[in-house]
C-alpha atoms as a PDB file:
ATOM      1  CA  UNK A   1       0.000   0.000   0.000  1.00  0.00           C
ATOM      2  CA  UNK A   2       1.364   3.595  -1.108  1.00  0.00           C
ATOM      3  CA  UNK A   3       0.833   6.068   2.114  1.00  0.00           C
ATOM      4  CA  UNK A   4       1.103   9.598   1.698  1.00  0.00           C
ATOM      5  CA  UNK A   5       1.767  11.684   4.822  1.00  0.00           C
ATOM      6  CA  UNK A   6       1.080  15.742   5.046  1.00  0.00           C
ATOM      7  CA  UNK A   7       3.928  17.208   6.645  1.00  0.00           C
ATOM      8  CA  UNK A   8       3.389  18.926   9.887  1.00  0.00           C
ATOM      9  CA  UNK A   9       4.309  22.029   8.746  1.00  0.00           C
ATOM     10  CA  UNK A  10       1.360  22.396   6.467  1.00  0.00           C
ATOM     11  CA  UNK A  11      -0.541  22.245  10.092  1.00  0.00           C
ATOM     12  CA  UNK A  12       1.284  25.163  12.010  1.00  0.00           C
ATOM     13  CA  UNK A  13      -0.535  28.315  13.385  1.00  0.00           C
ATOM     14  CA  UNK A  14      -4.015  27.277  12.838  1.00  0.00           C
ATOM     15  CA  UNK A  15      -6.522  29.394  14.384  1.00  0.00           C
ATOM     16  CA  UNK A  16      -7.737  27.728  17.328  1.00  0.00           C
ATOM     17  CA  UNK A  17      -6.328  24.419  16.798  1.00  0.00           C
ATOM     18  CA  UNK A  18      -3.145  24.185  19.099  1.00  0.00           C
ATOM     19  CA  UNK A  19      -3.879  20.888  20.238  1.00  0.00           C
ATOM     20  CA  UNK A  20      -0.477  18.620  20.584  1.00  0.00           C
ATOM     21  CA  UNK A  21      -0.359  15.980  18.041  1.00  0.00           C
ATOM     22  CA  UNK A  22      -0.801  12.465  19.032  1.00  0.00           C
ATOM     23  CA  UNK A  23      -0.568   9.098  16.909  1.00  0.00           C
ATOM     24  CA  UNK A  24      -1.726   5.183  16.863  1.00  0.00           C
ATOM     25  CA  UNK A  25      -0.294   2.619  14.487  1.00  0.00           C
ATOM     26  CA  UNK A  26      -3.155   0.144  13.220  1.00  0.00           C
ATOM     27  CA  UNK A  27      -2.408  -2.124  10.453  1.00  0.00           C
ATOM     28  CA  UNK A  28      -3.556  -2.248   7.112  1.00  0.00           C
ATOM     29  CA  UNK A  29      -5.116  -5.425   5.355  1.00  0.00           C
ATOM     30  CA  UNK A  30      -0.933  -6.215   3.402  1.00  0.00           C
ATOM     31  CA  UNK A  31       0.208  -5.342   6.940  1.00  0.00           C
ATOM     32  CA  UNK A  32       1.515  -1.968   6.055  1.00  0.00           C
ATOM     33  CA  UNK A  33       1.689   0.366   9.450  1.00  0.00           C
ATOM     34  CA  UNK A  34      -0.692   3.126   9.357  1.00  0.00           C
ATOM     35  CA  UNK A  35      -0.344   6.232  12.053  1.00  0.00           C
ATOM     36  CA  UNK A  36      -3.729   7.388  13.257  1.00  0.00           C
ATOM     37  CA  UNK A  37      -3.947  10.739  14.699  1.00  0.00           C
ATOM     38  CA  UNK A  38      -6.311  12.039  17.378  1.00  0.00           C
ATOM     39  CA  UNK A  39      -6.457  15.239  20.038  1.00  0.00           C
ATOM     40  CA  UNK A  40      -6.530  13.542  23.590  1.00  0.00           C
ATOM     41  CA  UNK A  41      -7.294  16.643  25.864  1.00  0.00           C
ATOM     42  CA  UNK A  42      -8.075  16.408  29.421  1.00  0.00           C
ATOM     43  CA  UNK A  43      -7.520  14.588  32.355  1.00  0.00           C
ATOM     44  CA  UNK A  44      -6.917  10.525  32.016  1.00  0.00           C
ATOM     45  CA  UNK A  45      -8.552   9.597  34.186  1.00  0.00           C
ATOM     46  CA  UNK A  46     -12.027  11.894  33.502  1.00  0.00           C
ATOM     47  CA  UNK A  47     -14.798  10.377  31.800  1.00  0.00           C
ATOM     48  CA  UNK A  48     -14.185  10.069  28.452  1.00  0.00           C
ATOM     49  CA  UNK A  49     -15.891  11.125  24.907  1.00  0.00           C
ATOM     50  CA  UNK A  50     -14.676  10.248  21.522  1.00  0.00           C
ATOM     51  CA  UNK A  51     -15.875  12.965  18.439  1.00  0.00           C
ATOM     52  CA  UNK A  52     -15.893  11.282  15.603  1.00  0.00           C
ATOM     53  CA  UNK A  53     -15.969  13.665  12.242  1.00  0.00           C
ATOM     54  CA  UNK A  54     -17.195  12.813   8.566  1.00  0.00           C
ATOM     55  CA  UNK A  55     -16.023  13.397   5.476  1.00  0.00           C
ATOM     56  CA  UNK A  56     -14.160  15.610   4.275  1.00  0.00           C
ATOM     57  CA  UNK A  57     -13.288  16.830   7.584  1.00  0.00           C
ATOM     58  CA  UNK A  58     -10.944  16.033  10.360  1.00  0.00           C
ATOM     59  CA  UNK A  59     -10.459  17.001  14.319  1.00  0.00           C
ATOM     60  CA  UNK A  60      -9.919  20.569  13.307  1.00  0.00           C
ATOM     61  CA  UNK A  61     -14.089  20.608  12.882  1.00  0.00           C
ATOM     62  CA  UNK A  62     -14.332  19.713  16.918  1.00  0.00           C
ATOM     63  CA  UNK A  63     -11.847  22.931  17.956  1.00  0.00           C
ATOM     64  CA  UNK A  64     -14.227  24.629  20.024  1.00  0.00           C
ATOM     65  CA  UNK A  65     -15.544  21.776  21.161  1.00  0.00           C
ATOM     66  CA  UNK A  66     -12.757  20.417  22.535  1.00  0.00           C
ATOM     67  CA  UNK A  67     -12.031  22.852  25.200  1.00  0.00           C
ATOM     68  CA  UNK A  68     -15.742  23.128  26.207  1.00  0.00           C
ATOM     69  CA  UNK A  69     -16.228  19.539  26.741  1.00  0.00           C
ATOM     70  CA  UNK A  70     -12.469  19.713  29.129  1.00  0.00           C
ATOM     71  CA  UNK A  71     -14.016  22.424  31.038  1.00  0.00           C
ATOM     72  CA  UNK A  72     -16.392  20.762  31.931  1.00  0.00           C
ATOM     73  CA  UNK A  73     -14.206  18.080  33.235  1.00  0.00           C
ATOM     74  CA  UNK A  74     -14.131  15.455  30.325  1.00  0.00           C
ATOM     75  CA  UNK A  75     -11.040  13.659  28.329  1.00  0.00           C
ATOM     76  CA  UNK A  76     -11.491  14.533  24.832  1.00  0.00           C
ATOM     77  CA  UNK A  77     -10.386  12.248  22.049  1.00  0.00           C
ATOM     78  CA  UNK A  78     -11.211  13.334  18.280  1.00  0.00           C
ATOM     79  CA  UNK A  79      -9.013  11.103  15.702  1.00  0.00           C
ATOM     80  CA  UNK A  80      -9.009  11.672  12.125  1.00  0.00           C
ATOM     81  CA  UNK A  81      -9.844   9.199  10.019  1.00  0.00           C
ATOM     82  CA  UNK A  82      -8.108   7.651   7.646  1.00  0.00           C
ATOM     83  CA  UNK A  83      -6.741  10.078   4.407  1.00  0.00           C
ATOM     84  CA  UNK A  84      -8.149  13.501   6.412  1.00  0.00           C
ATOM     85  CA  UNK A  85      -6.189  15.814   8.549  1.00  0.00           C
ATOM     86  CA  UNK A  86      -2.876  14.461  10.264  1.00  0.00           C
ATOM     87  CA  UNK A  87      -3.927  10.899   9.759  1.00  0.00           C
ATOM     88  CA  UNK A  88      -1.960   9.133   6.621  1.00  0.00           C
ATOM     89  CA  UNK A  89      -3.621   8.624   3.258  1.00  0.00           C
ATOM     90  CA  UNK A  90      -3.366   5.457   1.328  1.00  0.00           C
ATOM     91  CA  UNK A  91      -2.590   6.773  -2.038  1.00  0.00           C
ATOM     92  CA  UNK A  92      -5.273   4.644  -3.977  1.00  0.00           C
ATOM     93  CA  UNK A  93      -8.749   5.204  -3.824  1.00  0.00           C
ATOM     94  CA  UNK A  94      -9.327   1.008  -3.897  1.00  0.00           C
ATOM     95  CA  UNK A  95      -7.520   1.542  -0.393  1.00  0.00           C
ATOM     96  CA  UNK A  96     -10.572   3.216   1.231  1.00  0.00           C
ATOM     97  CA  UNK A  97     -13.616   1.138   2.276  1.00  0.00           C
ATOM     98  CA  UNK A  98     -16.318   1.311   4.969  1.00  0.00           C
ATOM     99  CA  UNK A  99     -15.091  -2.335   6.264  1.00  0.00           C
ATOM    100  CA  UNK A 100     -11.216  -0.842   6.448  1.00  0.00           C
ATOM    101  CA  UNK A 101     -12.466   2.285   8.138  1.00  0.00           C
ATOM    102  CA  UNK A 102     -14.641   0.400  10.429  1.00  0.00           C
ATOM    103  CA  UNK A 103     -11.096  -2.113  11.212  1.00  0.00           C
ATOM    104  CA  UNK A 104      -8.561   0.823  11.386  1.00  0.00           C
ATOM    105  CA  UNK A 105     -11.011   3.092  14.011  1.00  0.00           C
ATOM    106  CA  UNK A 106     -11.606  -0.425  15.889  1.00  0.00           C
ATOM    107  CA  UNK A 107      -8.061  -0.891  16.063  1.00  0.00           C
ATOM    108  CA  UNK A 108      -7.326   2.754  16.973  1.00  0.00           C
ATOM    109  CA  UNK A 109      -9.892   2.540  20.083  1.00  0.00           C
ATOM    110  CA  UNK A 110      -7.996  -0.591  21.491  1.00  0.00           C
ATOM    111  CA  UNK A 111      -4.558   1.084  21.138  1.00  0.00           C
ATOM    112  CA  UNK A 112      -5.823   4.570  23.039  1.00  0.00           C
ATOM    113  CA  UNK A 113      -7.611   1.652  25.504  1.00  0.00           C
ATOM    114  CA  UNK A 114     -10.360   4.028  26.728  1.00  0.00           C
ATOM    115  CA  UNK A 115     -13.409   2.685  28.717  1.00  0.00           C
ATOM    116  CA  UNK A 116     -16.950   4.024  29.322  1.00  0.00           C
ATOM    117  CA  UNK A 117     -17.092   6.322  26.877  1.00  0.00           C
ATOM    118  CA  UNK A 118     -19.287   8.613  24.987  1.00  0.00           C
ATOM    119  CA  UNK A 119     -19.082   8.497  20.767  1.00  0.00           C
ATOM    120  CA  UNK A 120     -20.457  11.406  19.635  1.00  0.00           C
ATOM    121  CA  UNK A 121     -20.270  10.786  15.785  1.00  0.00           C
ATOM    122  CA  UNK A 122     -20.982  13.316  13.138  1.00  0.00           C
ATOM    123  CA  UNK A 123     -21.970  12.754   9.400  1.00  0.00           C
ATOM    124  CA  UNK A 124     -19.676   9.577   7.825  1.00  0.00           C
ATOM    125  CA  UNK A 125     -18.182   9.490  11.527  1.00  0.00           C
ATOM    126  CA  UNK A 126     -21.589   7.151  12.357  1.00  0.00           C
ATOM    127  CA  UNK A 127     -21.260   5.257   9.700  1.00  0.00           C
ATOM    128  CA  UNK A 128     -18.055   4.640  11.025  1.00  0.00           C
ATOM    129  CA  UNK A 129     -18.157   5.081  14.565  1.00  0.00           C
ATOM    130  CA  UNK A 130     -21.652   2.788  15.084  1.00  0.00           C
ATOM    131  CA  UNK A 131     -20.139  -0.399  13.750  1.00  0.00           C
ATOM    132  CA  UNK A 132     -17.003   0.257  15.644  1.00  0.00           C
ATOM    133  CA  UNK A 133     -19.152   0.719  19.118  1.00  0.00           C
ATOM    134  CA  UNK A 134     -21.128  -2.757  17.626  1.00  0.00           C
ATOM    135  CA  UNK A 135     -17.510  -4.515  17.901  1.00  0.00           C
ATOM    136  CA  UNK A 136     -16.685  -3.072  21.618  1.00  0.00           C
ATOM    137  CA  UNK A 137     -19.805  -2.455  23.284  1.00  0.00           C
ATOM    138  CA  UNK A 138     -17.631  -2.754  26.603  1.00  0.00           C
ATOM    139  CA  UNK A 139     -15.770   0.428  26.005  1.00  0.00           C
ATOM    140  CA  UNK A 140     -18.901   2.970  25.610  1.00  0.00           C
ATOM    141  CA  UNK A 141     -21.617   4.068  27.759  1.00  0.00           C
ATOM    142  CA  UNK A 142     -23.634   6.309  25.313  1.00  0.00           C
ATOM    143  CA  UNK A 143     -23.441   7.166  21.815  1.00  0.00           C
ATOM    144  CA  UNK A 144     -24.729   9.833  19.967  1.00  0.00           C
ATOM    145  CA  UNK A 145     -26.132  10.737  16.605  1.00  0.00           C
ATOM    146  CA  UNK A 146     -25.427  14.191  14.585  1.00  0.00           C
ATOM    147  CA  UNK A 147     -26.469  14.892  11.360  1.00  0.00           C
ATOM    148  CA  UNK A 148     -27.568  11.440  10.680  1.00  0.00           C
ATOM    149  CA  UNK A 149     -31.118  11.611   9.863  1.00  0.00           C
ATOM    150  CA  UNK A 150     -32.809   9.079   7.599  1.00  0.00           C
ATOM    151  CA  UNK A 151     -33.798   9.600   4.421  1.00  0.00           C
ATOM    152  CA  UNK A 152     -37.693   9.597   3.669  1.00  0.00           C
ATOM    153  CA  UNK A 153     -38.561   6.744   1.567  1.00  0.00           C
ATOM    154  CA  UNK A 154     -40.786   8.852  -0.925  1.00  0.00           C
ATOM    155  CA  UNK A 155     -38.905  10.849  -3.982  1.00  0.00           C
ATOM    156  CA  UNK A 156     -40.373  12.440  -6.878  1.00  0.00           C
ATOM    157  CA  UNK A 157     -39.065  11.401 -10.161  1.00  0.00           C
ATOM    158  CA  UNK A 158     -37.650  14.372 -11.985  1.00  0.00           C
ATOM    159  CA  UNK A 159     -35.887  13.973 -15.524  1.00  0.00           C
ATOM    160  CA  UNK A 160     -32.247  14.604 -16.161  1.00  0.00           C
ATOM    161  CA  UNK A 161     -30.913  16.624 -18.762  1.00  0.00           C
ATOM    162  CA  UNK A 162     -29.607  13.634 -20.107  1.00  0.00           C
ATOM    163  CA  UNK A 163     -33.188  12.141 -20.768  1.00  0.00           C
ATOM    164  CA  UNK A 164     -33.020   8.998 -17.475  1.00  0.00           C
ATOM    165  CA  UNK A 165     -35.322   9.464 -14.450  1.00  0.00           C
ATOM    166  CA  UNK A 166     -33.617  10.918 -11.377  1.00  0.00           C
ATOM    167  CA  UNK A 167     -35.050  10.886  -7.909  1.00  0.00           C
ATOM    168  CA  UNK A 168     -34.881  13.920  -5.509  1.00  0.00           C
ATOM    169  CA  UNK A 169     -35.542  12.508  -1.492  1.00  0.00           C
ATOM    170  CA  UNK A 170     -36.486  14.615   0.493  1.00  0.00           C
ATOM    171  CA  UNK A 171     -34.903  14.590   4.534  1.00  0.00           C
ATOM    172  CA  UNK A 172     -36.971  13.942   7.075  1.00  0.00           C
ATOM    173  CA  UNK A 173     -35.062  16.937   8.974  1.00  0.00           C
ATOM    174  CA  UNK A 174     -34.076  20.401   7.831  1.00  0.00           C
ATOM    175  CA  UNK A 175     -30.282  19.924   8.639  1.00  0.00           C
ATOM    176  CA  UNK A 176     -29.992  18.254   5.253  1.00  0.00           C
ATOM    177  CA  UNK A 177     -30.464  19.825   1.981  1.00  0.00           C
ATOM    178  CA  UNK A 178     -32.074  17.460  -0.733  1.00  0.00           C
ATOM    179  CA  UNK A 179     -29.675  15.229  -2.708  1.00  0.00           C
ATOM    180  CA  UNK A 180     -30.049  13.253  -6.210  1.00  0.00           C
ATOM    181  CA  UNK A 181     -30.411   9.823  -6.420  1.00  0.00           C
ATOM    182  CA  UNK A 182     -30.310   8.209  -9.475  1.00  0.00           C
ATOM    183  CA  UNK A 183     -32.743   5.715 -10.160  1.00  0.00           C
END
């Protein structure tokens, strides 16, 4: 597997986000070693609550967050997934898959070896983050949904410009614009 890492540099001086970095090796399917970053803020020993991001975004996205939830007397831990933010990125898009996501965040929550927790997972960070909690229900408490809302069953068939039948679904919540599904 060809990794590609961002250099640190190109992560300097961003506003708000002077978190120190942290990393966990998981390995890949060929048994390449792949470094996993996260924020860990807070005490060890408080109770702890993982914020998982979608895609495209990455820890940064929690910033504010962060330092809220420590105030209030939490440990923080927000990895990046795989191929965002300080976390590597297999070069090939054939590399990226919901199952490897799912194994590389399982293996990534074993190595930081946190118990009790709360998953708070945003966007693709459910779709991630869920199956992960499925495969160690010992190590969280309470998990919790944001910006996952399911998608009514009922669409409207529309045509496309290029003469097939599209579908437009419409969310069942306003926090979600409509999106095209082809049909």
């Amino acid at each position: 597997m060809d990794v590609k890492r961002t250099p640190d540099s190109r992560f300097e001086k961003l506003d708000g986000y002077a978190f120190a970095p942290h990393y966990a090796e998981v390995k890949a399917e060929d048994g390449a070693l792949l470094r996993v970053h996260y924020v860990d803020e807070g005490p060890c020993r408080a109770a702890p609550v993982v914020l998982m991001h979608g895609n495209p975004s990455w820890s940064y996205l929690y910033r504010k967050i962060i330092a809220r939830l420590v105030a209030h007397g939490h440990r923080v831990l927000a990895p990046d997934l795989m191929g965002l933010g300080r976390s590597d990125k297999p070069a090939a898009k054939s590399d990226y898959s919901l199952a490897r996501h799912v194994d590389w965040m399982s293996q990534w929550l074993v190595a930081v070896s946190i118990e009790n927790a709360t998953l708070f997972a945003q966007d693709w960070g459910g779709l991630i983050g869920f199956p992960v909690a499925m495969r160690h229900p010992e190590r969280f408490a309470r998990l919790i949904a944001a910006r996952r809302c399911c998608r009514s069953a009922k669409a409207r068939p529309r045509p496309s410009s290029s003469g097939s039948t599209t579908a437009i679904a419409r969310p069942r919540c306003r926090s979600h614009s409509s999106s095209t599904v082809s049909r």
